[in-house]
Protein backbone atom coordinates (compact mmCIF):
# COMPACT_ATOMS: atom_id res chain seq x y z
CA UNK A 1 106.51 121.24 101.50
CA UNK A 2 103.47 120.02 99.80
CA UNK A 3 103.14 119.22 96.41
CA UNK A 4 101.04 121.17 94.51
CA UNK A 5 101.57 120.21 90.83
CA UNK A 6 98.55 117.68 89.34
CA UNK A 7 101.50 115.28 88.28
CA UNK A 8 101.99 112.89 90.93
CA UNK A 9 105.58 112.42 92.08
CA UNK A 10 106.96 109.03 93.08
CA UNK A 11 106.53 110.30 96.84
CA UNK A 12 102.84 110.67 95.75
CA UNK A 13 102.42 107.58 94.30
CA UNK A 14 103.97 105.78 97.13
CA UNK A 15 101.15 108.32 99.50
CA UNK A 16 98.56 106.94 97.64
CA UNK A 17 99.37 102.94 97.57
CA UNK A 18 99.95 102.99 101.61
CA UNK A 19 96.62 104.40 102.12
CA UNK A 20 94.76 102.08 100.06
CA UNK A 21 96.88 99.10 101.45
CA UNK A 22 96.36 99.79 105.00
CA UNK A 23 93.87 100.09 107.22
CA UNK A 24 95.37 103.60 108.68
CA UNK A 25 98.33 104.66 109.67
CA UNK A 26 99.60 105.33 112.97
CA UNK A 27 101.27 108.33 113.96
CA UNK A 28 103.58 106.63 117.23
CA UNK A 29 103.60 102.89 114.96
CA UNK A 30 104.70 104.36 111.56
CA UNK A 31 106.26 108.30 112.21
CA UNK A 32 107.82 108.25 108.24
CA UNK A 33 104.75 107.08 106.99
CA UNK A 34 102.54 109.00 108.64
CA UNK A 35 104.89 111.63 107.51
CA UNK A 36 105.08 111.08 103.60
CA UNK A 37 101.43 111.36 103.34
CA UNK A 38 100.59 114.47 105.98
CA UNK A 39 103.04 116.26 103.48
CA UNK A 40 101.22 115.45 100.26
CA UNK A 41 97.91 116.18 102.49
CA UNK A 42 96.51 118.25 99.56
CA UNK A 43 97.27 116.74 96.67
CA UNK A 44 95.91 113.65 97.94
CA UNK A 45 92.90 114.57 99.28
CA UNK A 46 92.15 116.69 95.53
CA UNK A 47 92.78 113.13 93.85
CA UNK A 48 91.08 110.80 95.83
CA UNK A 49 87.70 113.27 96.57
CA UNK A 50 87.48 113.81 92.60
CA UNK A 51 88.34 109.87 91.67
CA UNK A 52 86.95 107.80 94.17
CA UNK A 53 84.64 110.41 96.55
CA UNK A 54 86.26 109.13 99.14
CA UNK A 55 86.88 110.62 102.23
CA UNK A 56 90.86 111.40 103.46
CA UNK A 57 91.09 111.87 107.19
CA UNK A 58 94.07 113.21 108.83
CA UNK A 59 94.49 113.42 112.08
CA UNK A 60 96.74 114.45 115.07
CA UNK A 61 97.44 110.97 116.33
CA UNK A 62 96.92 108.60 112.54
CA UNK A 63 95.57 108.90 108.97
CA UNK A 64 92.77 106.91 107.46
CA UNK A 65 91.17 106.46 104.08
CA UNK A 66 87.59 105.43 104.47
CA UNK A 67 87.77 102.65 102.15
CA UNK A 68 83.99 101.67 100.54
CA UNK A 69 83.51 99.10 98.10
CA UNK A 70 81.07 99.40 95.42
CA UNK A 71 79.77 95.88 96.20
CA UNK A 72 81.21 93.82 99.78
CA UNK A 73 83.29 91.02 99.17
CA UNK A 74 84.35 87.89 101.58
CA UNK A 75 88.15 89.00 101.18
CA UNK A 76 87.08 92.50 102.67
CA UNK A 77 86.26 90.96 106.04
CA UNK A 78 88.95 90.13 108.82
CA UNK A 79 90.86 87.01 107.67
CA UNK A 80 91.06 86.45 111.55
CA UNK A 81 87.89 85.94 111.76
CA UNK A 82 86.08 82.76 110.97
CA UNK A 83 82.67 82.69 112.30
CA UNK A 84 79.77 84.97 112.07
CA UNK A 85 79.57 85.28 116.20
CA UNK A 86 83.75 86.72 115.85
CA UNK A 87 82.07 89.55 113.79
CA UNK A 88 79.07 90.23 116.54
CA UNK A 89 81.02 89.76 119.64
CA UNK A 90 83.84 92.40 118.00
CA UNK A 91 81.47 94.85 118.05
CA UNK A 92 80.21 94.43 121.28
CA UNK A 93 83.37 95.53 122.70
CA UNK A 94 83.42 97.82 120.80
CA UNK A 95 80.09 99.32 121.90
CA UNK A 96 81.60 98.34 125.78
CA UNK A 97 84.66 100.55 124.49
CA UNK A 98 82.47 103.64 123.97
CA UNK A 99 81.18 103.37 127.40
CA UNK A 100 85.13 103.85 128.31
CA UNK A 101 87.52 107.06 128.24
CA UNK A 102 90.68 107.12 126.43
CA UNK A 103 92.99 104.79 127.34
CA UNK A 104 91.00 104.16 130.82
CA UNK A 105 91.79 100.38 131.86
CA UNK A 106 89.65 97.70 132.21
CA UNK A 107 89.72 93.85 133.53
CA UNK A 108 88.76 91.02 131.16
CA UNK A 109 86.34 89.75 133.71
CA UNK A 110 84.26 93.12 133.73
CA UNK A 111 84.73 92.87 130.18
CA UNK A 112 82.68 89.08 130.08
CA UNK A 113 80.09 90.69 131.99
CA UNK A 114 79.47 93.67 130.00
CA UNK A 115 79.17 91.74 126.49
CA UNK A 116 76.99 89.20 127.86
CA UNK A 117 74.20 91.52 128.31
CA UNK A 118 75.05 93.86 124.99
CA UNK A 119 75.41 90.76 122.87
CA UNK A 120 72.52 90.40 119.53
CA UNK A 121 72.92 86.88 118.93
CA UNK A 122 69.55 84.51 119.13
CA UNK A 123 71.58 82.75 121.68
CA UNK A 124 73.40 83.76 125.04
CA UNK A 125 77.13 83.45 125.75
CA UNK A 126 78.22 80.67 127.77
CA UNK A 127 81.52 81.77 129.04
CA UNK A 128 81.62 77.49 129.60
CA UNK A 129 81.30 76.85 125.99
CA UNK A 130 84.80 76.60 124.77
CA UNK A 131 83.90 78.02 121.00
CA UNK A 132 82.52 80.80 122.77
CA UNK A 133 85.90 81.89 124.93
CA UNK A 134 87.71 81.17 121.55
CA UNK A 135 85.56 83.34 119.77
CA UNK A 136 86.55 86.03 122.19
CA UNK A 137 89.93 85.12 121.83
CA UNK A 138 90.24 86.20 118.55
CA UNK A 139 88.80 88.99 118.50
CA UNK A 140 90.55 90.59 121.63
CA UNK A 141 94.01 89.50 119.63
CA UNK A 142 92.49 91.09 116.69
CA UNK A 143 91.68 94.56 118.95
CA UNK A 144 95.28 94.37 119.82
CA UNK A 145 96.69 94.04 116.07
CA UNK A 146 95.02 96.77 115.16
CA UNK A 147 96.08 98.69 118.11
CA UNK A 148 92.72 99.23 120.06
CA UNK A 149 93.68 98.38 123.19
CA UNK A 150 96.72 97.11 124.76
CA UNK A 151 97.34 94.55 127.34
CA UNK A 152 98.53 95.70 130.60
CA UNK A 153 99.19 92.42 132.56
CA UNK A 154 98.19 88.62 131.73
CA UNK A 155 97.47 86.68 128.44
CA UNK A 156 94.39 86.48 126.73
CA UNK A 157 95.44 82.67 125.15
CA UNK A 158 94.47 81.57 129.44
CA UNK A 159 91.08 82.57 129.25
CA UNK A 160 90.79 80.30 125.76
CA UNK A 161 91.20 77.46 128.14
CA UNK A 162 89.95 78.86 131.77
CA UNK A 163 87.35 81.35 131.97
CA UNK A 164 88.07 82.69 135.06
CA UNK A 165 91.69 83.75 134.31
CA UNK A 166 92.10 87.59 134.73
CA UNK A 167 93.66 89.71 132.26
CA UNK A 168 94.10 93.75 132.68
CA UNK A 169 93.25 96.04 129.24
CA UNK A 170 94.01 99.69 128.50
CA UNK A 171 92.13 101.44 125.61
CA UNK A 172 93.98 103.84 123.29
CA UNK A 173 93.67 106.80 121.37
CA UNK A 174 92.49 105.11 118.29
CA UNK A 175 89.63 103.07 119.85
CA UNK A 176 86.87 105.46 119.16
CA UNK A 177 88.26 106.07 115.05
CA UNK A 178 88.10 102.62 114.34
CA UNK A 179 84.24 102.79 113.28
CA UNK A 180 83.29 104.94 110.12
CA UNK A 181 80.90 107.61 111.34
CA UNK A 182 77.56 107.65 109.75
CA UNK A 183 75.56 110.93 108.96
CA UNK A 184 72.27 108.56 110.07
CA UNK A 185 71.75 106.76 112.88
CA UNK A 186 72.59 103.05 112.40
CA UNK A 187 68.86 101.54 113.65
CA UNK A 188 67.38 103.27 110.70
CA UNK A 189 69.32 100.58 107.87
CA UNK A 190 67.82 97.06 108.03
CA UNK A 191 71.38 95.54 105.60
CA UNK A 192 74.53 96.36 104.12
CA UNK A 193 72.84 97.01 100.86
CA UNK A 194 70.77 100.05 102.66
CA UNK A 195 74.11 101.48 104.11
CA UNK A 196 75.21 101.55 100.65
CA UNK A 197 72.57 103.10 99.18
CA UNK A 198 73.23 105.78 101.30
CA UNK A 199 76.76 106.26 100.25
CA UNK A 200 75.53 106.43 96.93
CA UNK A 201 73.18 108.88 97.43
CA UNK A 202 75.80 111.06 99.33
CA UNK A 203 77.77 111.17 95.81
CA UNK A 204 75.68 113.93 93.56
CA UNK A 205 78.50 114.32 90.88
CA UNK A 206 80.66 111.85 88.40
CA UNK A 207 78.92 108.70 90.18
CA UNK A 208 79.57 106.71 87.56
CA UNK A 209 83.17 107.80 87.30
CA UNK A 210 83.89 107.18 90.98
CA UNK A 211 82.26 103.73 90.66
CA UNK A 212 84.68 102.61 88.09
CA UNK A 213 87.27 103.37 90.00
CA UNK A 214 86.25 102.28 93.50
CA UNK A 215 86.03 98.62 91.80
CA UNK A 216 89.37 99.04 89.59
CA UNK A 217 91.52 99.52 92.80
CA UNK A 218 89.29 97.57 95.74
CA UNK A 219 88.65 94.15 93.48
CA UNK A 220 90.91 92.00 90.93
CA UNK A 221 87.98 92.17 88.22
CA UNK A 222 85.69 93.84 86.98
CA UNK A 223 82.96 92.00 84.95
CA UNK A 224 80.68 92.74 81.70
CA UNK A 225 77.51 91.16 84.08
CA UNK A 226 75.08 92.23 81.10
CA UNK A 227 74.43 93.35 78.00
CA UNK A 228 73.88 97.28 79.04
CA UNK A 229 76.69 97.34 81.80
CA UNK A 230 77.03 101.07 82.74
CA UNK A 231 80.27 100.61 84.52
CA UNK A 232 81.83 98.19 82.12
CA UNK A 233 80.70 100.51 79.15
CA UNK A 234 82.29 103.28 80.97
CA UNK A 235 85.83 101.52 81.49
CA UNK A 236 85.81 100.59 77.84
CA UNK A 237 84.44 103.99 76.38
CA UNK A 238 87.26 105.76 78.44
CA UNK A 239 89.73 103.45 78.31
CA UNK A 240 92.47 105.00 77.30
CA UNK A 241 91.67 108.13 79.74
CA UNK A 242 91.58 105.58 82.55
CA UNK A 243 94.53 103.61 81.46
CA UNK A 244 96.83 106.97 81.32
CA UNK A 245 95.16 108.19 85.01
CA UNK A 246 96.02 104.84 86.51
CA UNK A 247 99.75 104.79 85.07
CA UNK A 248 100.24 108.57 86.71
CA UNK A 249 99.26 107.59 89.56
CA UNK A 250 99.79 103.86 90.70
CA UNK A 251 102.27 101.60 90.01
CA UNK A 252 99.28 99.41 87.78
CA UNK A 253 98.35 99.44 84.29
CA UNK A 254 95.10 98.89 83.16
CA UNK A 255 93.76 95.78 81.01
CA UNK A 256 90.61 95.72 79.32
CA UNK A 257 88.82 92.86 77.37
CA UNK A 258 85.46 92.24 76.18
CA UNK A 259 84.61 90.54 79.72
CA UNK A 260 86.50 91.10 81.99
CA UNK A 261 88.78 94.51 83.33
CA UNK A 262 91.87 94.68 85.81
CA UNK A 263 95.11 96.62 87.16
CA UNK A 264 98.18 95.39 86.61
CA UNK A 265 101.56 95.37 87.44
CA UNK A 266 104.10 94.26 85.25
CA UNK A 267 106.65 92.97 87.83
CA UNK A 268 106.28 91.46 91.22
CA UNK A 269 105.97 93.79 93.40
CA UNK A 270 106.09 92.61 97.13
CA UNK A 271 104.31 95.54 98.50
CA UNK A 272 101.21 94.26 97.17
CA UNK A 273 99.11 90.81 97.32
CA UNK A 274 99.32 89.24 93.82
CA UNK A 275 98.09 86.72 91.66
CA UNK A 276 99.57 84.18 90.65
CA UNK A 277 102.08 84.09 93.75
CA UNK A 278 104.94 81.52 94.69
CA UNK A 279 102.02 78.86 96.24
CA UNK A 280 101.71 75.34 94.54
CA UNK A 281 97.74 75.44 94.04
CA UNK A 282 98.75 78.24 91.28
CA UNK A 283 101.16 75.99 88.64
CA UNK A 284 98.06 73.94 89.45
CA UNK A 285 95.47 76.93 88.71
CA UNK A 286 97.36 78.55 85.79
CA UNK A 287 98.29 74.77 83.94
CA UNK A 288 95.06 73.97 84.57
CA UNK A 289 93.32 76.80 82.80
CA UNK A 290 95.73 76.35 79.75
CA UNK A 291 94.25 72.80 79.23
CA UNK A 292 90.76 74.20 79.39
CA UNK A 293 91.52 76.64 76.85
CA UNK A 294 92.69 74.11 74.48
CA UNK A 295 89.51 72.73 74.75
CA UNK A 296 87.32 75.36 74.78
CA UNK A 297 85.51 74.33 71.44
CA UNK A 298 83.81 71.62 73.87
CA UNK A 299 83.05 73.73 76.17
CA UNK A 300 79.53 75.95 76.23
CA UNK A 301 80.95 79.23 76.95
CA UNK A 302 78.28 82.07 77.52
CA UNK A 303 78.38 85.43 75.75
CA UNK A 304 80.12 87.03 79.07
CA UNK A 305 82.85 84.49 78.82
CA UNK A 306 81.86 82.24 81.89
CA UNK A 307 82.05 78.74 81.93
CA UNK A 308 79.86 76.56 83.40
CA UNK A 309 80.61 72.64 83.73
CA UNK A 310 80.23 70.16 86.79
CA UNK A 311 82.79 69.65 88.74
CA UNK A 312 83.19 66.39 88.21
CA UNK A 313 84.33 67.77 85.05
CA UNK A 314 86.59 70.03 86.18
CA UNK A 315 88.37 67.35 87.96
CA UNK A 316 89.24 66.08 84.76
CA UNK A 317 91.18 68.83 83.41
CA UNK A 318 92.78 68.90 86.63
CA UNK A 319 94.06 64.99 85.96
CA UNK A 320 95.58 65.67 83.03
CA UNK A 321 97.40 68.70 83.78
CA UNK A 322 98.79 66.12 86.79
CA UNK A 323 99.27 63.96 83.86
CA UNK A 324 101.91 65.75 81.99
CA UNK A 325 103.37 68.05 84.93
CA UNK A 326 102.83 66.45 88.29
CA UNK A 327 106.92 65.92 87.99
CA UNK A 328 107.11 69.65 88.59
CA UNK A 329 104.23 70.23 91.10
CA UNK A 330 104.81 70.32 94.83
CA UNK A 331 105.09 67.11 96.53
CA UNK A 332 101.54 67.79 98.18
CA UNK A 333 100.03 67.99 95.39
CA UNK A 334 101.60 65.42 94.01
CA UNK A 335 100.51 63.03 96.55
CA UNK A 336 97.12 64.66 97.30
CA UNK A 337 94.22 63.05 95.02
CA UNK A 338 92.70 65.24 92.30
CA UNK A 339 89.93 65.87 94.24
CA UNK A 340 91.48 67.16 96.84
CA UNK A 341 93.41 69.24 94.55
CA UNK A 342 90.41 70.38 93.31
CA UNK A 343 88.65 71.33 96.16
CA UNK A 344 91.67 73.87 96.80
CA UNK A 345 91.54 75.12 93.48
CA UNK A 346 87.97 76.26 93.37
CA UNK A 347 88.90 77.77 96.87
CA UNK A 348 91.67 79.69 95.76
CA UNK A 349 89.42 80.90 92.21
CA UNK A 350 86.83 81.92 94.08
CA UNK A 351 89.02 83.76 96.90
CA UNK A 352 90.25 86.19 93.73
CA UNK A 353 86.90 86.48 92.43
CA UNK A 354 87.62 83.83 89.14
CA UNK A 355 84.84 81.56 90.14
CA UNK A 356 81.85 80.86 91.68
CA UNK A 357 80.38 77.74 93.28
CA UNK A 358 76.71 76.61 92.81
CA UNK A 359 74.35 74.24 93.28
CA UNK A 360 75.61 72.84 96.38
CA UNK A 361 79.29 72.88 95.11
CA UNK A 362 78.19 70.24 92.70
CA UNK A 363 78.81 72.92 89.65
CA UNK A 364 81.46 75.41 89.37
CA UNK A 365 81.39 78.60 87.17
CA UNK A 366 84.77 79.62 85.72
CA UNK A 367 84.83 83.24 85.15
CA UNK A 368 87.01 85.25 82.49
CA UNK A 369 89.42 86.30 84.62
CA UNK A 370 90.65 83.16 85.38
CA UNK A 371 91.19 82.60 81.49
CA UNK A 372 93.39 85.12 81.37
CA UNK A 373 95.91 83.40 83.63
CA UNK A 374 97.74 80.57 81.75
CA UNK A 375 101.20 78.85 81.99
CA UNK A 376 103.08 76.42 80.09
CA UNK A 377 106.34 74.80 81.58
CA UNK A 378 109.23 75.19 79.40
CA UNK A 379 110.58 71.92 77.72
């Protein structure tokens, strides 16, 4: 039966958190899942329309929430994926997929052959160049993570080192879901920020509303960027609105500041991806940012509460919180130097969004959400 009070039940809660947490959810793969949120089908799709305007789809064989950000961000890619040509070649089997009926199989060699001629990039494919077959590598694994095809016979890892290995493919039922439709064709946007535009424009009512909380549940922070911010005015005019909404209906509480505004959970919850975590570069992170708060009097901190010093600088808190607590610090940091450290702790800050690097890495912005996250070892 289908819920059909406003109040979210714990089933409903749970409904919502899967969808935003995966990608989609596969009928054959994950039958309870797929389950728990075909039953609250309604209620759901009432929720997340009016909230976030976006779009719930269910369907026969999986369900999928079409998940777009209010502005694109590096940790929204696939981590898989680690060079621009990854991204291009993915979608050219893809485009070789549409060419394809459901799960009709195909060879890996007919597969090269295809690519090579639908491929964008400046530069051919040379099926010699090792980078090239690795490329392709990853993204087939990738395709079969995600259950877009499946391999019949042979192993993808042989072509990575001989290009004439053979390796049989069958497509599945997902294969042609996996791209979000578009009500335009896609030659007539020029960049992502066009394609975004055009989402915008889609949304006629509560835009602002469905803004706020697109970037409440898809990012860590959300920043005061000016002095007239119409989001950030709208999360701290209706704060206490959004704060109750969010409590109803996720497991995450809203925090608001003068900077800087986030969801959180006040216990670790290992359903979700949280900072800080059990990794050694955060003692290092969270130590770190106590000493610079201590000397924040020093520091020229800008009316939006960012922090801008050289990193040079920033090496030097990071040597004296080794100073007093490198006995308690993972051996490799320990034994690392602090530059090294460093280099892995402006990684990490600007992986959830707490800094940014600039002038050719030579000076680092600290943002306020990173001076909200603070620890002191216990004597």
């Amino acid at each position: 039966m289908e819920d059909t009070a406003d109040k979210f039940s714990e089933k409903n809660v749970e409904a919502l958190r899967l969808l935003f947490e995966q990608f989609w959810i596969l009928r054959h793969e994950e039958p309870e899942k797929y389950q728990l949120v075909r039953q609250q089908e309604q209620l759901l799709k009432r929720y997340i329309q009016d909230k976030f305007g976006l779009e719930l789809i269910i369907h026969q064989h999986f369900i999928k929430l079409e998940k777009i950000p209010v502005y694109p961000r590096a940790w929204m890619g696939i981590s898989a994926f680690t060079k621009p040509m990854d991204y291009a070649l993915f979608c050219t089997v893809l485009a070789y997929t549409e060419q394809k009926n459901q799960e009709e199989q195909f060879l890996l060699t007919d597969l090269i052959k295809q690519i090579q001629l639908l491929y964008p990039g400046e530069y051919p494919l040379e099926w010699t160049n090792y980078q090239h077959r690795r490329s392709l590598v990853r993204v087939l694994k990738e395709m079969i993570a995600r259950s877009l095809i499946n391999t019949v016979e042979g192993d993808v890892e042989s072509f990575q080192n001989d290009k004439d290995d053979e390796v049989l493919y069958e497509l599945t039922p997902y294969t042609r879901y996996f791209m979000r439709s578009y009500p335009d064709s896609l030659l007539e946007f020029f960049s992502v920020d066009d394609l975004l535009e055009q989402e915008w424009a889609r949304q006629t009512v509560d835009t602002r509303r469905r803004r706020v909380y697109r970037q409440l549940m898809m990012e860590p922070f959300v920043y005061r960027e000016v002095d007239l911010d119409p989001d950030f005015d709208y999360i701290r005019k209706f704060r206490n609105r959004l704060r109750d909404d969010f409590e109803e209906h996720t497991p995450f509480r809203l925090e608001v500041f003068k900077n800087v505004a986030m969801l959180t959970t006040p216990e670790a919850l290992q359903k979700y991806t949280l900072f800080p975590d059990r990794r050694g570069i955060i003692d290092v992170a969270l130590q770190t940012m106590a000493i610079i708060r201590d000397a924040k009097a020093t520091l020229n901190i800008c009316e939006f509460g960012k922090i801008r010093l050289p990193k040079a600088e920033l090496t030097g808190f990071i040597e004296q919180a080794k100073k007093f607590n490198s006995d308690k610090w993972t051996k490799k940091h320990r034994d690392e130097s602090t530059e090294e450290t460093a280099e892995q702790l402006i990684n990490m800050w600007c992986e959830w969004r707490m800094a940014q690097v600039e002038d050719g890495g030579r000076m680092v912005t600290i943002l306020p959400g990173a001076a909200r996250m603070i620890s002191h070892y216990l004597d």
